[in-house]
Protein backbone atom coordinates (compact mmCIF):
# COMPACT_ATOMS: atom_id res chain seq x y z
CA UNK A 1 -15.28 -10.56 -27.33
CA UNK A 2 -13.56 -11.29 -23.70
CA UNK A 3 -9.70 -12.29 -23.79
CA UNK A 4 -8.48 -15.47 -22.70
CA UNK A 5 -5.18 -15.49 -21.70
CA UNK A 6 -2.28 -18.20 -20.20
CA UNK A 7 0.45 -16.00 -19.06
CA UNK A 8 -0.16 -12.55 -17.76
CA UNK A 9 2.05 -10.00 -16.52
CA UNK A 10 0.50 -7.13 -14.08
CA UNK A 11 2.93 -4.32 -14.34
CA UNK A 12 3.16 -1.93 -11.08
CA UNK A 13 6.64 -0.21 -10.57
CA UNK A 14 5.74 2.78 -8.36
CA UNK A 15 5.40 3.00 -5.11
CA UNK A 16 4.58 0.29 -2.32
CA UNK A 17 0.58 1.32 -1.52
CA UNK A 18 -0.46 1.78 -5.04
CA UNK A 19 0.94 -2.17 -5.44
CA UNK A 20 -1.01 -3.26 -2.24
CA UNK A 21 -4.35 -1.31 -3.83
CA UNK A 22 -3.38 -3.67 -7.42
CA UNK A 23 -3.44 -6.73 -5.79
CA UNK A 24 -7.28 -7.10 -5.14
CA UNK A 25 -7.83 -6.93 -8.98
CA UNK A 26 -4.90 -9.71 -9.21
CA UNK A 27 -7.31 -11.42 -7.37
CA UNK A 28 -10.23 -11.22 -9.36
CA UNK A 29 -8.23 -11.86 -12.89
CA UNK A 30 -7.14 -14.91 -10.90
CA UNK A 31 -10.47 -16.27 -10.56
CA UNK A 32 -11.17 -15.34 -14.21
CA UNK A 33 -8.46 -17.17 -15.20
CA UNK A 34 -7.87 -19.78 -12.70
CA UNK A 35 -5.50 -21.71 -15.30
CA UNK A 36 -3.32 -19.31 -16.72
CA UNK A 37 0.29 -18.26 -15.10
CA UNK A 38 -0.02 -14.88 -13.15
CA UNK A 39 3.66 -12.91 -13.29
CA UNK A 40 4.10 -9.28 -11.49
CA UNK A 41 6.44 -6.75 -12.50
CA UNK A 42 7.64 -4.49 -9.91
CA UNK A 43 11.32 -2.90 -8.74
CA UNK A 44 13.52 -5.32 -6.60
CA UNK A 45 12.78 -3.19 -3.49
CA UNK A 46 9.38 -4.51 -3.34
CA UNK A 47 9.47 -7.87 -4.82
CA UNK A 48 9.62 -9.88 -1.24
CA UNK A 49 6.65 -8.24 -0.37
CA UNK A 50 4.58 -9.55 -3.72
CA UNK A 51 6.30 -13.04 -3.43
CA UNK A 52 3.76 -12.90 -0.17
CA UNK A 53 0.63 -12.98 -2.26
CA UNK A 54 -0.66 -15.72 -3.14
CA UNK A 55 -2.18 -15.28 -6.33
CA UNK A 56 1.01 -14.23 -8.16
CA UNK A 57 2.95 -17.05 -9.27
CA UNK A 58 6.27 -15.38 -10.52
CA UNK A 59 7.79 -11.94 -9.42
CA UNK A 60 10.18 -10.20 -12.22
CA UNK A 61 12.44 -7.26 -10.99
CA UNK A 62 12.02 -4.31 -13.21
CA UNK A 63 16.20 -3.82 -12.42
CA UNK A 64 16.63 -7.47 -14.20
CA UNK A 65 14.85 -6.70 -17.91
CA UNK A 66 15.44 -3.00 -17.52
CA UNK A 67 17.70 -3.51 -20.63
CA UNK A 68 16.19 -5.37 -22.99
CA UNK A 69 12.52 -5.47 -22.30
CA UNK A 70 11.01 -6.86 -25.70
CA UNK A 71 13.50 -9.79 -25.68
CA UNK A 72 12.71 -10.96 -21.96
CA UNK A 73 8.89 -10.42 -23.42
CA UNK A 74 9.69 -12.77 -26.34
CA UNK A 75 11.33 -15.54 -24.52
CA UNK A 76 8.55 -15.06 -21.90
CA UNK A 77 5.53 -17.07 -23.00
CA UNK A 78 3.46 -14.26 -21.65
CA UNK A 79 0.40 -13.53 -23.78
CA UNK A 80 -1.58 -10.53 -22.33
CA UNK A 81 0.43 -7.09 -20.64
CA UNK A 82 -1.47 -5.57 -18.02
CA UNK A 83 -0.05 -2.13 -17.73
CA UNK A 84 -1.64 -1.04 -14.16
CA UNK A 85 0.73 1.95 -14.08
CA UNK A 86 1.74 3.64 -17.21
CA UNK A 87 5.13 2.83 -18.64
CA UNK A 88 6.02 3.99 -22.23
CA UNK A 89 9.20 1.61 -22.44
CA UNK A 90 7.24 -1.36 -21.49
CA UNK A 91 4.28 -0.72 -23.39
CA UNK A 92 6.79 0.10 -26.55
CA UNK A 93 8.60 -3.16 -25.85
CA UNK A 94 5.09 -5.30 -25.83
CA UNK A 95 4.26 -4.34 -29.28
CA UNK A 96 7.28 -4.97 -30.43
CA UNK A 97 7.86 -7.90 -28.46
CA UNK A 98 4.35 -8.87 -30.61
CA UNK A 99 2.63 -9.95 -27.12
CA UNK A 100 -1.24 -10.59 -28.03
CA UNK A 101 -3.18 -8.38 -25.32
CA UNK A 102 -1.85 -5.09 -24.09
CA UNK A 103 -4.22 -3.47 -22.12
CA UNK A 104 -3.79 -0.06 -21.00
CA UNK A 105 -5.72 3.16 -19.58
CA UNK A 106 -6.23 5.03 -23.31
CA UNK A 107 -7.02 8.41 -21.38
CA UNK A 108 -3.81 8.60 -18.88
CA UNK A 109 -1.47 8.42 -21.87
CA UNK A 110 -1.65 9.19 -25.51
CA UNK A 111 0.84 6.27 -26.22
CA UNK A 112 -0.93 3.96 -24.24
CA UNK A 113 -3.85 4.61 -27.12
CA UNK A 114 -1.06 3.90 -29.88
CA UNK A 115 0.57 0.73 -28.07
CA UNK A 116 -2.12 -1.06 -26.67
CA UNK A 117 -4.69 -3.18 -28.66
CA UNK A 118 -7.04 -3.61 -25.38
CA UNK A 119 -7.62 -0.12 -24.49
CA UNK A 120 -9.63 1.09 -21.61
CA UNK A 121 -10.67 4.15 -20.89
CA UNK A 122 -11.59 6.03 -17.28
CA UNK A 123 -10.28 8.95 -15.36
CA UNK A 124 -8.90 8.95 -12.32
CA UNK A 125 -9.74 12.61 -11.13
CA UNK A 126 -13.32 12.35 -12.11
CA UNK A 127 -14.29 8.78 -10.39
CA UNK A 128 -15.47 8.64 -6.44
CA UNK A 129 -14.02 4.72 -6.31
CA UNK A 130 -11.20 4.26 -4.08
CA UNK A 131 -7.99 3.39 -5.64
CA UNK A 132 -8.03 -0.17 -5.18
CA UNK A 133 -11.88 -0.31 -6.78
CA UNK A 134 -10.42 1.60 -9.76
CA UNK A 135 -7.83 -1.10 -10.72
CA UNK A 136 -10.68 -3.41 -11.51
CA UNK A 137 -11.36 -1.30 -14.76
CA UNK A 138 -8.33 -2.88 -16.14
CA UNK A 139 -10.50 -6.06 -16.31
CA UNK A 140 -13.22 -4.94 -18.65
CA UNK A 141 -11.25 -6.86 -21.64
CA UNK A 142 -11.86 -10.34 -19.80
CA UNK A 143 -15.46 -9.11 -20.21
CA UNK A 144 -15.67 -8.20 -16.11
CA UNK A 145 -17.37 -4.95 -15.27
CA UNK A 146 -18.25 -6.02 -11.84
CA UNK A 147 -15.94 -3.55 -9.31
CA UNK A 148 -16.42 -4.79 -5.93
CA UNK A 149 -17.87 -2.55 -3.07
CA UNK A 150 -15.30 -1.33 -0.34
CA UNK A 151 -16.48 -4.03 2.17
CA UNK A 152 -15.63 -6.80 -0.33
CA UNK A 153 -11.69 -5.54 -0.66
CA UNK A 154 -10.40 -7.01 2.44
CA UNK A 155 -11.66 -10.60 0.94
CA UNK A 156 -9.52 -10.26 -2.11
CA UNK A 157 -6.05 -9.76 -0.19
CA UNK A 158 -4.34 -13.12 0.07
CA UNK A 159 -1.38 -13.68 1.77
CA UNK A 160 1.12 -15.82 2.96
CA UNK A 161 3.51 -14.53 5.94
CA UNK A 162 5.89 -16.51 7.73
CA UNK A 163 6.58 -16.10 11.21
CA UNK A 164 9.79 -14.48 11.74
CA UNK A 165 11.35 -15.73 15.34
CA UNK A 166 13.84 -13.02 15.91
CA UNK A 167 10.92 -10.31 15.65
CA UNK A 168 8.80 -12.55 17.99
CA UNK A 169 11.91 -12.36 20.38
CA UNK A 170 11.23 -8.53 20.35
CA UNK A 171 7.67 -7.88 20.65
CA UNK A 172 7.69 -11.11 23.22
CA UNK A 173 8.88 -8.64 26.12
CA UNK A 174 5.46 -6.72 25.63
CA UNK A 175 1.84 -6.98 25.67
CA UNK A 176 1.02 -4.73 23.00
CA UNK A 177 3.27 -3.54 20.31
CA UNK A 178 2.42 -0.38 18.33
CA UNK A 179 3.93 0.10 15.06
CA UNK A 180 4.17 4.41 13.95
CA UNK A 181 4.63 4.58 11.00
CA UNK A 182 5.34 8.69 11.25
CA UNK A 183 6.39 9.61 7.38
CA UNK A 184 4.68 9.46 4.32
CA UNK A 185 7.90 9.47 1.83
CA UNK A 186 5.96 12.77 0.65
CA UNK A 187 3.01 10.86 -0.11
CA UNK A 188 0.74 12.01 2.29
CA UNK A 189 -0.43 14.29 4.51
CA UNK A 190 1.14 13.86 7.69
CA UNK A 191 0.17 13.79 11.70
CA UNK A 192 2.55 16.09 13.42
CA UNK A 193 5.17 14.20 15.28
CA UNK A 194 4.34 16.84 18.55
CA UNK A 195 1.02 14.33 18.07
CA UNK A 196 3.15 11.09 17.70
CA UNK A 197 5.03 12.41 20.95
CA UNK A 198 1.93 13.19 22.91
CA UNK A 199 0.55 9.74 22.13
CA UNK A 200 3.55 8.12 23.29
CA UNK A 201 3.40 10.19 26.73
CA UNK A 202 -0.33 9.18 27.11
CA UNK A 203 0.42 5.12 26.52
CA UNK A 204 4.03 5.43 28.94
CA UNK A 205 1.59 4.76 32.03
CA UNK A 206 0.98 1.45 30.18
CA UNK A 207 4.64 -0.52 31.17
CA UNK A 208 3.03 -3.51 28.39
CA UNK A 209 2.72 -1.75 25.67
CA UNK A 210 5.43 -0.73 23.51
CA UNK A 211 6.16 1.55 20.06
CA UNK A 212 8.33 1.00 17.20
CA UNK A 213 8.90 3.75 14.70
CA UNK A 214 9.60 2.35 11.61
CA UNK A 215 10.55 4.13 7.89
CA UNK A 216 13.49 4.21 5.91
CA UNK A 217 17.00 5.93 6.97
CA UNK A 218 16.26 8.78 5.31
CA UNK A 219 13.03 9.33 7.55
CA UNK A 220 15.19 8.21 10.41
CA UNK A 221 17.34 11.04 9.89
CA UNK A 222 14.75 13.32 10.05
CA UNK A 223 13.46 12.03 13.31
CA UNK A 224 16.48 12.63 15.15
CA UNK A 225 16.83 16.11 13.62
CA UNK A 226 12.87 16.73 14.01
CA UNK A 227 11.21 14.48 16.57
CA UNK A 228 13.66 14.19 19.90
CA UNK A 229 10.25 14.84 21.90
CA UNK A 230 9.26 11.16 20.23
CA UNK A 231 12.45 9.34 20.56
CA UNK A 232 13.10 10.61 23.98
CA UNK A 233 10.29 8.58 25.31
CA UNK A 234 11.32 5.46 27.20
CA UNK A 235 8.46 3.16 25.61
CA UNK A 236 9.96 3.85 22.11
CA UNK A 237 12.38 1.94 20.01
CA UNK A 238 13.47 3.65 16.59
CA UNK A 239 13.96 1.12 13.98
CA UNK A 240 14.12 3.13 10.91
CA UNK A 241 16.27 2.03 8.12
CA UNK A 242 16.87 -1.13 9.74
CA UNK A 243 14.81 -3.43 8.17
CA UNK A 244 14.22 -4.88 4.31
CA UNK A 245 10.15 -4.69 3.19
CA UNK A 246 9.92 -8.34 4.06
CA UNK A 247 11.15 -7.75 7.35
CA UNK A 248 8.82 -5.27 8.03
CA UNK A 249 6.05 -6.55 6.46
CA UNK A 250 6.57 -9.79 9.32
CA UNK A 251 7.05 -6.95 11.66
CA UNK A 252 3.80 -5.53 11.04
CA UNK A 253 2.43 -8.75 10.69
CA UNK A 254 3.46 -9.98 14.44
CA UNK A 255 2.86 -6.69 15.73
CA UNK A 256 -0.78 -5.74 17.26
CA UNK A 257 -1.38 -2.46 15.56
CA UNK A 258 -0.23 0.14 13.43
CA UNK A 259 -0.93 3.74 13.08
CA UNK A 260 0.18 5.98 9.87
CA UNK A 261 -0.75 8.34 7.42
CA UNK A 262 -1.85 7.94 3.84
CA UNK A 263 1.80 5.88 2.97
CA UNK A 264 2.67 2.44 1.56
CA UNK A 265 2.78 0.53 5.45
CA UNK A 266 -0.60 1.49 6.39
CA UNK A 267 -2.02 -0.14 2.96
CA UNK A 268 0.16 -2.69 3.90
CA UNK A 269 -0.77 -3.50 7.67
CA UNK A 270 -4.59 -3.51 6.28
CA UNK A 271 -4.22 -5.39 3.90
CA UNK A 272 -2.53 -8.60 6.17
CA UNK A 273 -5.46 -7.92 8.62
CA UNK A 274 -3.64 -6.13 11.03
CA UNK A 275 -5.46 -3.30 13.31
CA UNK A 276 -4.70 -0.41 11.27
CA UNK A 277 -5.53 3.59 11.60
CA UNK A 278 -5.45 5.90 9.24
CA UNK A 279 -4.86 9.40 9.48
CA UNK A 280 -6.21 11.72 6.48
CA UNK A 281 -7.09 15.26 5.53
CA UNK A 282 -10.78 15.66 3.72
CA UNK A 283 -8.92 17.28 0.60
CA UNK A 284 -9.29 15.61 -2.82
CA UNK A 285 -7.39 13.36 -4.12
CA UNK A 286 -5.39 12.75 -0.36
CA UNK A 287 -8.99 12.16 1.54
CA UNK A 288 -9.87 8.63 2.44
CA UNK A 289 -12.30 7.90 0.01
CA UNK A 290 -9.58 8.02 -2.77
CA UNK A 291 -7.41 6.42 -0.29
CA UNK A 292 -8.05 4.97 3.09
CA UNK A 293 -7.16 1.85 4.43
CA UNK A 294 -8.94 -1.11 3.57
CA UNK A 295 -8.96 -4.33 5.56
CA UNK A 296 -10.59 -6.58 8.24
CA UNK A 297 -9.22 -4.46 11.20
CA UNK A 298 -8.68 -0.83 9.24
CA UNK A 299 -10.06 2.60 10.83
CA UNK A 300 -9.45 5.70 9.71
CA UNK A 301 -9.88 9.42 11.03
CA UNK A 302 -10.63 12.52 9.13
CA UNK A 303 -11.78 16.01 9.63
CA UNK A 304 -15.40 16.86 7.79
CA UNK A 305 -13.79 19.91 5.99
CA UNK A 306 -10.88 20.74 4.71
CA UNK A 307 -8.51 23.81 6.15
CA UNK A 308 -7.01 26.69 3.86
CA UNK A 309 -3.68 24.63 3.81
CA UNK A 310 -4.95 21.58 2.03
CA UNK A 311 -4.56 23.72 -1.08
CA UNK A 312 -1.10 23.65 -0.92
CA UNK A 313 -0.18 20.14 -1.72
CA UNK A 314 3.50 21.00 -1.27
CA UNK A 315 2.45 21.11 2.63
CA UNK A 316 3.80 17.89 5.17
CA UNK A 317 1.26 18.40 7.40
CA UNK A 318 -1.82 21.23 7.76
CA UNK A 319 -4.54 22.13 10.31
CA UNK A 320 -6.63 19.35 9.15
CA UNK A 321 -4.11 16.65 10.34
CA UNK A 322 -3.77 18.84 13.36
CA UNK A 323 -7.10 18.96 14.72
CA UNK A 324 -6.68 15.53 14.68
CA UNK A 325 -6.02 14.96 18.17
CA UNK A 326 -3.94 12.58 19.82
CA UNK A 327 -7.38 11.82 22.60
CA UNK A 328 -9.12 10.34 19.49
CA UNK A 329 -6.12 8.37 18.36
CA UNK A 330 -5.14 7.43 21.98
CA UNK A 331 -9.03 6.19 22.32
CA UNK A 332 -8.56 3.94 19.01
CA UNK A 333 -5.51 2.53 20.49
CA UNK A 334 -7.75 1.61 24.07
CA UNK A 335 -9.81 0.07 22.32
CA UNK A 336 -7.27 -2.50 20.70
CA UNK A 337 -5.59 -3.18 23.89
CA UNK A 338 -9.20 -4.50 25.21
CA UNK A 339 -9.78 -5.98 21.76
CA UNK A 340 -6.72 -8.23 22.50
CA UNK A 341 -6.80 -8.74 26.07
CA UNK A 342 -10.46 -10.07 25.44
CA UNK A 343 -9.27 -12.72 22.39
């Protein structure tokens, strides 16, 4: 029989895309349960970005209940435990915290088959759905089988960004502003910053438009040790490890395009509509069909087939990501300065 349920918590504490892929299922169990309170779990760190959505009605910071899990669950109200992201602690605290519906994936974790009372059951490595399609398994106890096609995503992201004036004061001086988003964190396979340089040579004949490399300080260090060809160039501002998520979620936002590799930002900047390109290799599970960005304004680029190096996952960047050249991401980038000289 389907589950009804008043207060839910969606539990997601990894990493910033895999949050952005949940959020079209939040969606969907919003509209299956249009009454019932909607609560996301997630580490402080990305919290101001899911206050943004507007589905969610409450954002809890893992760092708060760390502690004491089962007695925050108690005092909670909440009735069902989505667990989108397997976490023995919580999972452990839910049944002891007595919460009604615990649904979990019973084949990623043999305590998730112990723990939760409202199992489901698919694999990740076996399924051709993209990651954000996947999520919507975790709705098969509301009695909803329906997983939307990749074209129907986009429609599912809700969002509300406010305009932030002191980033308008910035990208006001410019025409266009281009957002590279050159790291991946290690999540990805990356475009070689020799690329990232060679595109910024190719738009410095264009005085109106303008790059900002964003990414934390730690990728910021590695740009000054690693990409002086990139920073050197007079139409680029390095911003890494200067902003919160929220502010660069606004940045991206106000901005007018944003290039990256399979990483958290480029999820991101698709997912708020913004014109987004993707840069993948072909090689399971990294390739775009797993992973590529979904959203109103999202391309992506990958080779057909995959080079000898995409074996080596341990590799930052390969000859797939290399034959990826900067002509094809400089024509991409043409094509959204007419786009928004034309609007």
């Amino acid at each position: 029989m389907a589950i009804r349920s008043t207060h839910i918590l969606v539990s997601r504490t990894d990493n910033i895309g895999d949050i952005v892929l949940t959020l079209p299922m939040v969606a969907r169990l919003r509209q299956l349960n249009p009454k019932a309170k909607i609560s996301f779990l997630c580490r402080a760190y990305a919290a101001p970005l899911v206050r943004l959505c507007t589905d969610i009605d409450d954002v809890i910071e893992l760092e708060s209940i760390a502690d004491a899990p089962a007695d925050f669950l108690k005092k909670s109200g909440i009735d069902t435990v989505i667990l989108a992201q397997p976490d023995r602690k919580l999972a452990m605290a839910a049944f002891r915290a007595g919460i009604r519906h615990r649904i979990g994936n019973a084949r990623q974790k043999l305590y998730l088959l112990f723990y939760c009372n409202r199992r489901v059951r698919f694999s990740k490595s076996t399924t051709e759905d993209h990651e954000a399609q996947i999520n919507f398994r975790f709705l098969r106890p509301y009695g909803s089988r329906d997983i939307p096609s990749i074209e129907q995503i986009p429609g599912l992201y809700h969002f509300d960004i406010p305009m932030d004036r002191a980033i308008a004061e910035m990208q006001g001086r410019y025409a266009f502003n281009l957002v590279l988003h050159t790291k991946s964190n290690g999540h990805g396979r990356e475009w070689p910053i020799e690329h990232y340089a060679t595109l910024a040579r190719m738009l410095s004949g264009k005085a109106d438009v303008h790059l900002w490399l964003t990414g934390s300080a730690k990728e910021g260090e590695w740009l000054k040790a690693n990409g002086g060809a990139l920073l050197e160039q007079p139409n680029v501002t390095n911003l890494c490890g200067t902003q919160t998520l929220g502010q660069l979620t606004a940045f991206i936002r106000q901005a007018d395009g944003l290039i990256a590799s399979g990483t958290g930002p480029l999820h991101l900047s698709a997912a708020i509509g913004q014109r987004t390109l993707g840069l993948f290799p072909p090689t399971r599970p990294m390739h775009p069909g797993r992973w590529a960005a979904l959203g109103t304004k999202a391309q992506n680029l990958v080779r057909e087939k995959s080079c000898t190096d995409c074996e080596k996952l341990e590799t930052i960047t390969c000859d797939c990501m290399v034959q990826l050249s900067p002509q094809s991401v400089f024509d991409i980038v043409q094509g959204w300065i007419r786009d928004k000289s034309a609007a």
